[in-house]
C-alpha atoms as a PDB file:
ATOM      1  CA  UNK A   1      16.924  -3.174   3.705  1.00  0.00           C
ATOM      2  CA  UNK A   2      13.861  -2.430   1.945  1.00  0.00           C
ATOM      3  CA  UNK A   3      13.337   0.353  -0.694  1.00  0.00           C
ATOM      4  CA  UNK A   4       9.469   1.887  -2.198  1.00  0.00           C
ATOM      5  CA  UNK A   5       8.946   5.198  -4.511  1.00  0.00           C
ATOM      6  CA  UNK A   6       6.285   7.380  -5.332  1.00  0.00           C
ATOM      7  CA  UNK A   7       6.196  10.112  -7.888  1.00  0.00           C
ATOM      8  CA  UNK A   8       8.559  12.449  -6.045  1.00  0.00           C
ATOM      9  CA  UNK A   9      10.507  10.523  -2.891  1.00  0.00           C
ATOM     10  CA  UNK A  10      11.864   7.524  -2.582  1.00  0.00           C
ATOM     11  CA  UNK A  11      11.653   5.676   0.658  1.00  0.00           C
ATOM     12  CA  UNK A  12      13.770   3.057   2.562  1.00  0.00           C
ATOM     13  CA  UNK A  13      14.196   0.906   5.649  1.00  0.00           C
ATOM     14  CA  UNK A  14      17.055   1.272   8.228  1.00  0.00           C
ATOM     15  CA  UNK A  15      17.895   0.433  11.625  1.00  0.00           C
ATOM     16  CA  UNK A  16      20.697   1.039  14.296  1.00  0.00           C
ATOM     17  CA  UNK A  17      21.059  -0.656  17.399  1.00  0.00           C
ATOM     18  CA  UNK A  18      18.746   1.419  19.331  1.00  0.00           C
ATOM     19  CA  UNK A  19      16.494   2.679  16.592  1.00  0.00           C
ATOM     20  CA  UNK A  20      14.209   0.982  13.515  1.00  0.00           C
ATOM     21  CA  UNK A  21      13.694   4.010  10.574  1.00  0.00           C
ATOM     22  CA  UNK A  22      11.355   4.362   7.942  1.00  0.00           C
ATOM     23  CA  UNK A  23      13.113   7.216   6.221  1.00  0.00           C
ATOM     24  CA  UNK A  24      12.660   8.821   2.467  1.00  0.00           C
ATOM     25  CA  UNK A  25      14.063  12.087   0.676  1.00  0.00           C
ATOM     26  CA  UNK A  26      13.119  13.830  -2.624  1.00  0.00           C
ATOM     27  CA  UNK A  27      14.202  11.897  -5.712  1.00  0.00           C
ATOM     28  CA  UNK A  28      16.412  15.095  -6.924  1.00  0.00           C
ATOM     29  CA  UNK A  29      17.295  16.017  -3.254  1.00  0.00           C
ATOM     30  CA  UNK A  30      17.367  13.591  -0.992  1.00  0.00           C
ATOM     31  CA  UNK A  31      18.040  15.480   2.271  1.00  0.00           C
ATOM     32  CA  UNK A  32      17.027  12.416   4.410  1.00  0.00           C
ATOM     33  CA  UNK A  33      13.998  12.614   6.705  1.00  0.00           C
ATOM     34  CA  UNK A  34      12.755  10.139   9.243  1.00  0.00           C
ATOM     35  CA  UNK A  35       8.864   9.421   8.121  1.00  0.00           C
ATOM     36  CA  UNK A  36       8.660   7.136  11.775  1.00  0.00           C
ATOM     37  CA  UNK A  37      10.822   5.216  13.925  1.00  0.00           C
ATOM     38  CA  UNK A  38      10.773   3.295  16.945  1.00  0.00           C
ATOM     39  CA  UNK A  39      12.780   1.640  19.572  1.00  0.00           C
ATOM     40  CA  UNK A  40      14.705  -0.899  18.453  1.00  0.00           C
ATOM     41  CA  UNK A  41      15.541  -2.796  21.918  1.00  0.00           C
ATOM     42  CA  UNK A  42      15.176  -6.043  23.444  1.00  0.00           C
ATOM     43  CA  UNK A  43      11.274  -5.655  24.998  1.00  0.00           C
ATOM     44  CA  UNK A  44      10.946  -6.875  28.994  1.00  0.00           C
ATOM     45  CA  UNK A  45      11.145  -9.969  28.642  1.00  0.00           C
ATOM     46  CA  UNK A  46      14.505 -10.115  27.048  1.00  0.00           C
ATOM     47  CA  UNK A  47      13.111 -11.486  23.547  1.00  0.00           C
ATOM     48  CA  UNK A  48      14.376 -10.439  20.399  1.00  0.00           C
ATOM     49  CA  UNK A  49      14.933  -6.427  18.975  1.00  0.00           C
ATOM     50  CA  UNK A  50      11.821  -4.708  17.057  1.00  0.00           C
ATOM     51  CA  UNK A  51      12.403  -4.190  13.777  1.00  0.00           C
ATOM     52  CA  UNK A  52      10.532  -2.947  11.012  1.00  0.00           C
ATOM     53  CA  UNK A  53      10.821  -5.221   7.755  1.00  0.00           C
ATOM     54  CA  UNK A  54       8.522  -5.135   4.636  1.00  0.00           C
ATOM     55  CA  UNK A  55       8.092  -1.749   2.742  1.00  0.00           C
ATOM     56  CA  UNK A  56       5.240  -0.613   0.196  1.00  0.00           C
ATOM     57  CA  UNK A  57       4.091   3.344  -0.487  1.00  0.00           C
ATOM     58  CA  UNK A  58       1.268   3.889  -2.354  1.00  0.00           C
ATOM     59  CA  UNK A  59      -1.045   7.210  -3.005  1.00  0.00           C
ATOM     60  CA  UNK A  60       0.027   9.359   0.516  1.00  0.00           C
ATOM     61  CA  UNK A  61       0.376   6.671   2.651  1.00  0.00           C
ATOM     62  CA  UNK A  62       3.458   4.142   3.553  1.00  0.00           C
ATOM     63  CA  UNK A  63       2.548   0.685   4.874  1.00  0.00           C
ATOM     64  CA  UNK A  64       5.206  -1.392   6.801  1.00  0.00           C
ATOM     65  CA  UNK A  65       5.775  -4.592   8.697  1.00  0.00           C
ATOM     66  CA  UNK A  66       6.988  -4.480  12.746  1.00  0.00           C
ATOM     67  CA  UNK A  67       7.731  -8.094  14.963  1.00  0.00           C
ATOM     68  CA  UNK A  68       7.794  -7.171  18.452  1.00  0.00           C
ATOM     69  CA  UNK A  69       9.040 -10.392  20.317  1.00  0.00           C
ATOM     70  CA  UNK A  70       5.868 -11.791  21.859  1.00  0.00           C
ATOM     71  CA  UNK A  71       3.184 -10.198  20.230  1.00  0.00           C
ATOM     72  CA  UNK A  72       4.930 -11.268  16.318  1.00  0.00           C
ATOM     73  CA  UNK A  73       4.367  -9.113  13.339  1.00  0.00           C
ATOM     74  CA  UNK A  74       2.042  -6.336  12.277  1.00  0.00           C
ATOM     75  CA  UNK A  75       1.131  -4.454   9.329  1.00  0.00           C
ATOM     76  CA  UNK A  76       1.128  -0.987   9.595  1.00  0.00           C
ATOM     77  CA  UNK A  77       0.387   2.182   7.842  1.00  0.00           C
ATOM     78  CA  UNK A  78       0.964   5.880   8.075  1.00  0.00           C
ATOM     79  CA  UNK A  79       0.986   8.983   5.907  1.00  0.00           C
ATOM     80  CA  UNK A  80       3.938   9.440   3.633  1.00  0.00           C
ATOM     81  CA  UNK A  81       4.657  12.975   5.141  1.00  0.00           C
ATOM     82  CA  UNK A  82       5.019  11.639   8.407  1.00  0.00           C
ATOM     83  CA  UNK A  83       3.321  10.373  11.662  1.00  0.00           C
ATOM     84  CA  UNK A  84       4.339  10.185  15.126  1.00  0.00           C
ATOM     85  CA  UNK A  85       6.599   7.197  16.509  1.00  0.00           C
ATOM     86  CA  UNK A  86       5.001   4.226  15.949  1.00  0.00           C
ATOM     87  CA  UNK A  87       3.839   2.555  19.348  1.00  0.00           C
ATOM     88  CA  UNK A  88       4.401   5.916  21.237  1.00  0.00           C
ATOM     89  CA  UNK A  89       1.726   5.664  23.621  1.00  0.00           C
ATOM     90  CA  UNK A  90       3.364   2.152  24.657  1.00  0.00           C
ATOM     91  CA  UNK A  91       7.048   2.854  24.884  1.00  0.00           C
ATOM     92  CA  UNK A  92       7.615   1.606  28.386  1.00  0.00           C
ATOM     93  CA  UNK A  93       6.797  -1.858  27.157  1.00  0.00           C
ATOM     94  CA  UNK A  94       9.970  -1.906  24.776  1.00  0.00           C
ATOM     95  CA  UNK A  95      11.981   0.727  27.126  1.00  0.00           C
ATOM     96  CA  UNK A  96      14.337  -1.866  29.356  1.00  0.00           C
ATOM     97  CA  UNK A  97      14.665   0.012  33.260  1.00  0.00           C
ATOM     98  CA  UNK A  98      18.293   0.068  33.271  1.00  0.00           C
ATOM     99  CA  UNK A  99      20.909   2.561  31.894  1.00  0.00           C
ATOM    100  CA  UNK A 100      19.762   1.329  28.522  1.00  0.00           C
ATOM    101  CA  UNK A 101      16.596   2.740  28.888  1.00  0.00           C
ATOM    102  CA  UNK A 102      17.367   6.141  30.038  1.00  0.00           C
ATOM    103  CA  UNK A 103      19.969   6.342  27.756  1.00  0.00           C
ATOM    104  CA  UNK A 104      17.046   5.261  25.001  1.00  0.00           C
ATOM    105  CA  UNK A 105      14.712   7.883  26.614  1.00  0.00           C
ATOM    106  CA  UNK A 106      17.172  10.875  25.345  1.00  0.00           C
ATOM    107  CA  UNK A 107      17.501   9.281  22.137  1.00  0.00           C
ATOM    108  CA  UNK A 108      14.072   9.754  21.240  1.00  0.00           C
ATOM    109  CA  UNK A 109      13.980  13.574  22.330  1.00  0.00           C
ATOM    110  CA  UNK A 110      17.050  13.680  20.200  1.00  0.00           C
ATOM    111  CA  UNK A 111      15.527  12.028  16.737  1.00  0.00           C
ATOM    112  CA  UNK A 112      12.124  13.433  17.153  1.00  0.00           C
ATOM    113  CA  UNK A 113      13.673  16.923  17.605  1.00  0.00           C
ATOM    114  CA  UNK A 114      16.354  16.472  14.722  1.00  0.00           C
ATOM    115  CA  UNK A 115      18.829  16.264  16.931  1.00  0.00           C
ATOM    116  CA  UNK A 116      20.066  13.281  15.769  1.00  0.00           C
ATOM    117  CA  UNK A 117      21.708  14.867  12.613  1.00  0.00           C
ATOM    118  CA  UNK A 118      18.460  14.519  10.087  1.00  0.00           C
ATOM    119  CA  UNK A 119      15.586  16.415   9.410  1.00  0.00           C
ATOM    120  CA  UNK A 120      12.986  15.801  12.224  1.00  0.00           C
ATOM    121  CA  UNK A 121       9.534  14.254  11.084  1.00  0.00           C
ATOM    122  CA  UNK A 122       7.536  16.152   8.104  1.00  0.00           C
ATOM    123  CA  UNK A 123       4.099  15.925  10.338  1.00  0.00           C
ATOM    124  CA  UNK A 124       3.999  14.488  13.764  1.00  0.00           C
ATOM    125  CA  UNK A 125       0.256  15.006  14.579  1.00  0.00           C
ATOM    126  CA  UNK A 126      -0.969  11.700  13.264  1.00  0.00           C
ATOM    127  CA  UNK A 127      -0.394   8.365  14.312  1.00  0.00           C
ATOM    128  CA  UNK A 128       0.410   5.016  12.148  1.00  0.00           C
ATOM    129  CA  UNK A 129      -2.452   3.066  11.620  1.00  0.00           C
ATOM    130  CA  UNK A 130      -2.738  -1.090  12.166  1.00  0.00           C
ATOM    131  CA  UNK A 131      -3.739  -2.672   9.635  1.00  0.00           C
ATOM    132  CA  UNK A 132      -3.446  -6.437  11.019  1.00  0.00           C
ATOM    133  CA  UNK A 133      -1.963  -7.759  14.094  1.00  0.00           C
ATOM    134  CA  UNK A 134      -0.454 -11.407  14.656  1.00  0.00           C
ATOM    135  CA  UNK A 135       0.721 -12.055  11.613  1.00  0.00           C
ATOM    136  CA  UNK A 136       2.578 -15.012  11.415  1.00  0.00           C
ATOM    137  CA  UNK A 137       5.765 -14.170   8.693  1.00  0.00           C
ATOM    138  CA  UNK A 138       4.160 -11.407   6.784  1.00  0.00           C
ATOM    139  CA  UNK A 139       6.337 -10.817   3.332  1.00  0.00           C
ATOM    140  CA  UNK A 140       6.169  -9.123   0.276  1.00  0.00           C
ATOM    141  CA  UNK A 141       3.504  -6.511   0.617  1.00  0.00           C
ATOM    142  CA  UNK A 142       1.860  -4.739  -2.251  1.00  0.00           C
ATOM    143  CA  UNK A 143      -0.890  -2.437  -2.524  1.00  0.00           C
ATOM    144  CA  UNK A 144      -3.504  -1.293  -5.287  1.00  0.00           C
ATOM    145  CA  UNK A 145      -6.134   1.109  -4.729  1.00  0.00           C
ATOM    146  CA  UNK A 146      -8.362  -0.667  -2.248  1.00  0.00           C
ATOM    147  CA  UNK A 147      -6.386  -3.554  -0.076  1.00  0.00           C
ATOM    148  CA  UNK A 148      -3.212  -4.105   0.853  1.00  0.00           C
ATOM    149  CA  UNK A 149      -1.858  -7.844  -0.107  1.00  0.00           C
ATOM    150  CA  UNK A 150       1.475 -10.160   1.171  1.00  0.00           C
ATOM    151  CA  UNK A 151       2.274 -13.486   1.922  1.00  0.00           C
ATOM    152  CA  UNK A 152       1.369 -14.880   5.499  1.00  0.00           C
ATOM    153  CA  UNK A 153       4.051 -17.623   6.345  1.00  0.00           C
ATOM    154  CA  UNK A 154       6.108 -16.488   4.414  1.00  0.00           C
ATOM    155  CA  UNK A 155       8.474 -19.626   2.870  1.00  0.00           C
ATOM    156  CA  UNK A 156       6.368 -22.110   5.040  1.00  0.00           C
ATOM    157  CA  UNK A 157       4.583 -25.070   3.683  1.00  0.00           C
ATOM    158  CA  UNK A 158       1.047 -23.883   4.749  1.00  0.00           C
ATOM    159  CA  UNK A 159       1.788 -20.764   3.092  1.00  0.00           C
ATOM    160  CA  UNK A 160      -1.338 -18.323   2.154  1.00  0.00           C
ATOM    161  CA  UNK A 161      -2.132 -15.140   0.419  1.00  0.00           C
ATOM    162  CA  UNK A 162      -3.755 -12.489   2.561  1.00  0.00           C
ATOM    163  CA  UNK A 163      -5.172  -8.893   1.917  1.00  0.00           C
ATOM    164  CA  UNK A 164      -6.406  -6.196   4.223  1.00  0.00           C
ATOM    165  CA  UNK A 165      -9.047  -3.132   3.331  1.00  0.00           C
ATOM    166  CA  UNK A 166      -6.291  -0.232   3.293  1.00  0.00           C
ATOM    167  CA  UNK A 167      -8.629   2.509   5.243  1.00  0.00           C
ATOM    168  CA  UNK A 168      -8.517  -0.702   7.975  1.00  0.00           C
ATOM    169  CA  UNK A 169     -11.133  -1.449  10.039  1.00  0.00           C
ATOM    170  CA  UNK A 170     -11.859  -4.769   8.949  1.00  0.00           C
ATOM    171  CA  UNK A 171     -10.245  -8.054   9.560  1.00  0.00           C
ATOM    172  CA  UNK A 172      -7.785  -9.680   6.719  1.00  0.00           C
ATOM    173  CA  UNK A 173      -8.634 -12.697   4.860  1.00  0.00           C
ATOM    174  CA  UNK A 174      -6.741 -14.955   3.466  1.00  0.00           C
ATOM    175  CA  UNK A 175      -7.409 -15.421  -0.781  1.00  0.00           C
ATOM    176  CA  UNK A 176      -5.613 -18.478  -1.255  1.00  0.00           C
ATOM    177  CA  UNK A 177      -4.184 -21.493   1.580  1.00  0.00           C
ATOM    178  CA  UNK A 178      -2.241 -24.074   1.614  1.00  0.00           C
ATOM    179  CA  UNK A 179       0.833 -23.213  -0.469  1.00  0.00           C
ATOM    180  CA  UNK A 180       4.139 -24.102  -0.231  1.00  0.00           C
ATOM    181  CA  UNK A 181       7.103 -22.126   0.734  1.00  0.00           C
ATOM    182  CA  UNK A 182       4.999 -19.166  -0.973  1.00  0.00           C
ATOM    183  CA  UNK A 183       8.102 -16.488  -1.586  1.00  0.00           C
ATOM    184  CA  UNK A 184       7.365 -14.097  -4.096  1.00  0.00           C
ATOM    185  CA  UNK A 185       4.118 -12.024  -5.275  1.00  0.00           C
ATOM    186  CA  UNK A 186       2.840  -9.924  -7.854  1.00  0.00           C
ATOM    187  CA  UNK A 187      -0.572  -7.750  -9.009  1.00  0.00           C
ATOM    188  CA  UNK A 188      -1.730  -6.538 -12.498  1.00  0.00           C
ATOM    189  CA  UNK A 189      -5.287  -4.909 -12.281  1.00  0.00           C
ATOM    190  CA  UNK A 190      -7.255  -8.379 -12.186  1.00  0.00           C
ATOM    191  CA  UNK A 191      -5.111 -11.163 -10.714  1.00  0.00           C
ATOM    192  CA  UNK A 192      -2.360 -11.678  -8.102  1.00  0.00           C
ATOM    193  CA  UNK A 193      -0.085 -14.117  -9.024  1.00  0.00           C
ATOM    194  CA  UNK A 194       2.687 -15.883  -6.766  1.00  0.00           C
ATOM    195  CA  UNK A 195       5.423 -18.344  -6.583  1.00  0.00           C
ATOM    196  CA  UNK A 196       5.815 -21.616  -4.880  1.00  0.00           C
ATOM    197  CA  UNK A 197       9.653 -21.293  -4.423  1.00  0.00           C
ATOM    198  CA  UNK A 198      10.212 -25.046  -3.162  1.00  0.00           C
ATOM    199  CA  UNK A 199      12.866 -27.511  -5.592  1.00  0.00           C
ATOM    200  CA  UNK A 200       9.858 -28.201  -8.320  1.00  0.00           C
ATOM    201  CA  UNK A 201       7.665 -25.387  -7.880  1.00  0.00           C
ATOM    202  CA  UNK A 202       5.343 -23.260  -9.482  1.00  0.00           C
ATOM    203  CA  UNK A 203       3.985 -19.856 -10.375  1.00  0.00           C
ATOM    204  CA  UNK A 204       0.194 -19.350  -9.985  1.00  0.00           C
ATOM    205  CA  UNK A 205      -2.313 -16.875 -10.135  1.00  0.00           C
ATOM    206  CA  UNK A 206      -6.260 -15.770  -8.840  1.00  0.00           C
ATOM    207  CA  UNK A 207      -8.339 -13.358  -9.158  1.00  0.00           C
ATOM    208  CA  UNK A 208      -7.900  -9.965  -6.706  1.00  0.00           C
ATOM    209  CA  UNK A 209     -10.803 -11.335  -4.921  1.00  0.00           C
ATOM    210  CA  UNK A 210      -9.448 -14.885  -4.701  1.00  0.00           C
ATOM    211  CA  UNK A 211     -10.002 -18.334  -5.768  1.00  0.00           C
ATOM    212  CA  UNK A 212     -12.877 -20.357  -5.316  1.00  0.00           C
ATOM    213  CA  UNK A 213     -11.418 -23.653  -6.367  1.00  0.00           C
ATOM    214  CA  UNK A 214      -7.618 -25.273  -7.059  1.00  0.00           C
ATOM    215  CA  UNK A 215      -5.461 -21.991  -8.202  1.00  0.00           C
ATOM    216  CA  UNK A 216      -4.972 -22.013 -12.094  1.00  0.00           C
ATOM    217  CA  UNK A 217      -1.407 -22.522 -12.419  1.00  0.00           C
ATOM    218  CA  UNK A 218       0.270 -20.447 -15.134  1.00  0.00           C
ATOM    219  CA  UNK A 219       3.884 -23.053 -15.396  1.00  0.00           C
ATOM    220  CA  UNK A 220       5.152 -25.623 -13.323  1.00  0.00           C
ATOM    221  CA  UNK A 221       9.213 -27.239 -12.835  1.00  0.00           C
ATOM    222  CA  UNK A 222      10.458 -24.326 -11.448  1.00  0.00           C
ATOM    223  CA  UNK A 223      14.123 -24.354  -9.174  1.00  0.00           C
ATOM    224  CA  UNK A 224      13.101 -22.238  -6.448  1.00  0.00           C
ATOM    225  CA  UNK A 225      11.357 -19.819  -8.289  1.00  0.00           C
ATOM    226  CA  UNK A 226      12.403 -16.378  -7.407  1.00  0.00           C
ATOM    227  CA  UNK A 227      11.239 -12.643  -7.454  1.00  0.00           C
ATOM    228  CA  UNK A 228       8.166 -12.377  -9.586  1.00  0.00           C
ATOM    229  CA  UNK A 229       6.805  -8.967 -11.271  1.00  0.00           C
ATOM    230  CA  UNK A 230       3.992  -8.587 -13.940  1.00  0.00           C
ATOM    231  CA  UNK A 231       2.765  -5.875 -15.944  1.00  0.00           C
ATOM    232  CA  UNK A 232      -0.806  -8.544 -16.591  1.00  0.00           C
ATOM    233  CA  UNK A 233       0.561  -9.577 -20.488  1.00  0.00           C
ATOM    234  CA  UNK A 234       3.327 -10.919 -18.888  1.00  0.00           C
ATOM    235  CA  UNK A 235       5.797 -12.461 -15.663  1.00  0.00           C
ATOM    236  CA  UNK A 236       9.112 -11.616 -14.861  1.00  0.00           C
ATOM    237  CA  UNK A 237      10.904 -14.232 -12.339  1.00  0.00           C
ATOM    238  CA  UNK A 238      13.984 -15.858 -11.655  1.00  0.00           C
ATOM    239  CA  UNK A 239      15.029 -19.730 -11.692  1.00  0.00           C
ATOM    240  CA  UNK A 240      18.034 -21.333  -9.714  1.00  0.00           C
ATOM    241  CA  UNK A 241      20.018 -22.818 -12.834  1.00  0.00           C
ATOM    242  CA  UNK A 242      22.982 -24.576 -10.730  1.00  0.00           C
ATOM    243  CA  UNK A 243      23.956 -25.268  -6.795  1.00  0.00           C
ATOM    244  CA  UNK A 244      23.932 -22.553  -4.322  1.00  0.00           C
ATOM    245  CA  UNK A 245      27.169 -21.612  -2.577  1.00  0.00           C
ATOM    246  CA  UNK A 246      26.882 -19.857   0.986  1.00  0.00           C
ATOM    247  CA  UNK A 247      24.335 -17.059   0.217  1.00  0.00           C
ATOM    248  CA  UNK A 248      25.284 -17.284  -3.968  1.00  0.00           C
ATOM    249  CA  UNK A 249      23.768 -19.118  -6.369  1.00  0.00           C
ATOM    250  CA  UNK A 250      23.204 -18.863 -10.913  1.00  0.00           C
ATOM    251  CA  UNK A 251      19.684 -18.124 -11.803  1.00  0.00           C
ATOM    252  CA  UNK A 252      18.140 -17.500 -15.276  1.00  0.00           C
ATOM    253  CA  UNK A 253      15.752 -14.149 -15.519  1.00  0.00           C
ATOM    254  CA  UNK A 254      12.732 -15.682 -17.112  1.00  0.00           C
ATOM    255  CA  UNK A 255       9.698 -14.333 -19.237  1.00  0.00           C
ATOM    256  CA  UNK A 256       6.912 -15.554 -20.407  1.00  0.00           C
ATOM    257  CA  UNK A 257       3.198 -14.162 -21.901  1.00  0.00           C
ATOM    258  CA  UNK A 258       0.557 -14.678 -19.155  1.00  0.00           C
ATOM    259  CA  UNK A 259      -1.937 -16.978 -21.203  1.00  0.00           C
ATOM    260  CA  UNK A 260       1.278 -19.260 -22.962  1.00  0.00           C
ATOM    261  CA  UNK A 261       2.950 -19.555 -20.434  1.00  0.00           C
ATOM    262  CA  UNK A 262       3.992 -23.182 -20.484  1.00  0.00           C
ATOM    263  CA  UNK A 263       5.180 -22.950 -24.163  1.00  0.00           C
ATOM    264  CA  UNK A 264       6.582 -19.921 -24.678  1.00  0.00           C
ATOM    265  CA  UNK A 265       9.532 -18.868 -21.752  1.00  0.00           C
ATOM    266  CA  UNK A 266      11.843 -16.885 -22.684  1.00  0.00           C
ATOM    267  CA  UNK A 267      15.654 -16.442 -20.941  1.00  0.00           C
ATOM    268  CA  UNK A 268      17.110 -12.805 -20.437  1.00  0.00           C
ATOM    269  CA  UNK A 269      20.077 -13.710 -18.902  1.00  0.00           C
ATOM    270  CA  UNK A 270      21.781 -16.027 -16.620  1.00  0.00           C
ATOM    271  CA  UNK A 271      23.754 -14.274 -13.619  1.00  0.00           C
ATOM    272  CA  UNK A 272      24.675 -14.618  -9.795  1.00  0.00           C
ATOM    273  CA  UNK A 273      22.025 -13.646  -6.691  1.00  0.00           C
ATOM    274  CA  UNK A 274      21.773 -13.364  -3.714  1.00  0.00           C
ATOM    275  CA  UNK A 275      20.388 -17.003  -2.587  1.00  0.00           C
ATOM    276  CA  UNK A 276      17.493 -15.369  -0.864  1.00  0.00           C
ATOM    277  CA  UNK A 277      16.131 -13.661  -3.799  1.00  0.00           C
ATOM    278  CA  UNK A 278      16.643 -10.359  -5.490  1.00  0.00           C
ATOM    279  CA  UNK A 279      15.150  -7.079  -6.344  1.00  0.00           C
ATOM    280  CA  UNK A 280      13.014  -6.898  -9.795  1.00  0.00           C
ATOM    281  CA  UNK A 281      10.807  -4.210 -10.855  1.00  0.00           C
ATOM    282  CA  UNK A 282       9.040  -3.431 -14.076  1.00  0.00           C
ATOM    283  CA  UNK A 283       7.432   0.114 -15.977  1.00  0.00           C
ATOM    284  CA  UNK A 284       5.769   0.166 -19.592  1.00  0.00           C
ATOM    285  CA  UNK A 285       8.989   0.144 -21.274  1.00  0.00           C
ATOM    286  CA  UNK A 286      11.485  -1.911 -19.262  1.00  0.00           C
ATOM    287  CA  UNK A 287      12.125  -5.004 -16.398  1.00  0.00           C
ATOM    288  CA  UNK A 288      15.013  -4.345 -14.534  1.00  0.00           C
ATOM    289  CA  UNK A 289      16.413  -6.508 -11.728  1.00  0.00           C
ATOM    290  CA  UNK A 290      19.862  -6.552  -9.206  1.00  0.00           C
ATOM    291  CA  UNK A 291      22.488  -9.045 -10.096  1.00  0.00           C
ATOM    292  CA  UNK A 292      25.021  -9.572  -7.063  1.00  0.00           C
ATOM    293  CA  UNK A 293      27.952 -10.546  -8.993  1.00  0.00           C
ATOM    294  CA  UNK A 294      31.042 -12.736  -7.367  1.00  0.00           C
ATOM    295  CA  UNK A 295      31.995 -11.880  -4.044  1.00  0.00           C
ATOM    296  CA  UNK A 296      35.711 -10.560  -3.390  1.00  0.00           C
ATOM    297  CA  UNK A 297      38.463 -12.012  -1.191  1.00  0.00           C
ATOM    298  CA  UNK A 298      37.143  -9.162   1.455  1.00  0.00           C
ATOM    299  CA  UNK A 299      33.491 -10.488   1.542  1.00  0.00           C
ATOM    300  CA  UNK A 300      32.217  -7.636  -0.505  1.00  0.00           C
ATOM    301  CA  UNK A 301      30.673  -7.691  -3.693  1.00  0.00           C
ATOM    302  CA  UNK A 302      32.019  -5.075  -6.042  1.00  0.00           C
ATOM    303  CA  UNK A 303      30.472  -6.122  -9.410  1.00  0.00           C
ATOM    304  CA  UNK A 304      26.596  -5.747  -8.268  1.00  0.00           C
ATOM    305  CA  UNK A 305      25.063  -4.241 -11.124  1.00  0.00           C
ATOM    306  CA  UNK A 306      21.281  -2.821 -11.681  1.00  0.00           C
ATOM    307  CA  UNK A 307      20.395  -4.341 -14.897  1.00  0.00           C
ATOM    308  CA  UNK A 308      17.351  -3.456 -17.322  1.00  0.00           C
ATOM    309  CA  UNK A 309      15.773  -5.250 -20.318  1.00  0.00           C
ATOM    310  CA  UNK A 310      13.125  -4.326 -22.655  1.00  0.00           C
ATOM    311  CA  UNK A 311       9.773  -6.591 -21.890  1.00  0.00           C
END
């Protein structure tokens, strides 16, 4: 679902239908371990199955998204060795009272013990952290070395950036409103930048602390702009090039320098997506990005390749 790395592990979302996993391994021995979990039912009042969503690591600490029906999503964090199950103290609210839930109940002695057929959690004597609460449509999280940042309604026409202290304990605020169908976000060490993914949009970009006027906009005309990475002399995104076809579509890989942007884009390559985006991520030397290829007779999609590019 999701995927985040640090120096040594790499870390990943999964879910089955009784449980939602943050998991991660080593990045030369990835003997799987569960870094949380929780239950993955319907909740009481018969709304829809917790799940856990958004993914970022950074320093020791993981930081996630949950939607619990009722209640929507929240922003969590937790240490990247492990914490106890998130919500743990509350499980009877998510628990149904039938056969479902007693079956659940053994489940959990099962994971938490490693029963389940994966290493047990690395440290179960703290607790995950929240961050925010309510969030309407979190997406996209990112983290530097204070705050934690992501899109609040997410692909919605009020739109905003938001950004939490990472230690918590303070409210979030929102750096920038009233965008539309905000998809995709990047940081460099002074700006955040994001893109308006509607049929003419744009990619923008603020200060970290936010803007105090109209957002300078860095290049406008864009097809649904797509996932957007930055190393702060440059962006990385992707541009629907032709019609969409059931969850395909041709986009162009784009680049441009920060300051020129307007003037000076530049096309890496023109392949097939996913039509809800990709992955993309960048180092000193190198952008790299998922292309999904054609899909087979089967529904599958054996020609997805990881691609790379010098910047």
């Amino acid at each position: 679902m999701r995927i985040a790395v640090d120096e040594a592990r790499v870390y990943w979302l999964s879910k089955s239908r009784s449980f939602s996993y943050v998991r991660s391994c080593e990045k030369n021995n990835c003997a799987r371990t569960i870094v949380t979990y929780d239950v993955s039912n319907a909740d009481l009042s018969g709304g829809h199955a917790l799940a856990f969503q958004e993914l970022a690591v950074h320093g020791h600490h993981i930081y996630w998204t949950r939607y619990t029906s009722g209640t929507g999503h929240s922003i969590l964090s937790c240490p990247s060795a492990g914490c106890k199950r998130t919500g743990e103290n509350d499980r009877h609210q998510r628990l149904s009272l039938d056969d479902g839930g007693r079956r659940n109940t053994r489940l959990l002695d099962d994971v938490s013990r490693g029963r389940d057929g994966h290493a047990p959690l690395a440290d179960r004597r703290g607790a995950s952290q929240a961050l925010a609460l309510n969030e309407v449509r979190p997406d996209r999280i990112l983290v530097d070395a204070t705050h934690l940042y992501w899109i609040g309604h997410w692909g919605l026409p009020n739109a905003e950036v938001r950004r939490v202290v990472k230690q918590g304990g303070e409210p979030p605020v929102s750096l920038v409103m009233g965008q539309n169908q905000a998809a995709m976000l990047a940081l460099d060490s002074d700006f955040f930048h994001w893109a308006n993914s509607y049929s003419v949009g744009t990619i923008s970009r603020c200060p970290l602390s936010g803007c105090a006027g109209a957002a300078p906009m860095l290049i406008a005309d864009q097809a649904h702009a797509g996932t957007l990475v930055t190393d702060g002399k440059s962006i990385f995104w992707t541009n629907i090039t032709g019609a969409s076809t059931g969850d395909q579509g041709r986009a162009a890989v784009l680049r441009c320098p920060v300051e020129t942007c307007a003037s000076a884009t530049q096309t890496l390559a023109v392949q097939t997506f996913a039509s809800d985006g990709l992955s993309m991520a960048i180092d000193q030397s190198d952008v790299y990005w998922v292309a999904q290829g054609d899909r087979d007779p089967k529904g599958s999609f054996p020609h997805a390749t990881i691609y790379r590019h010098a910047k």
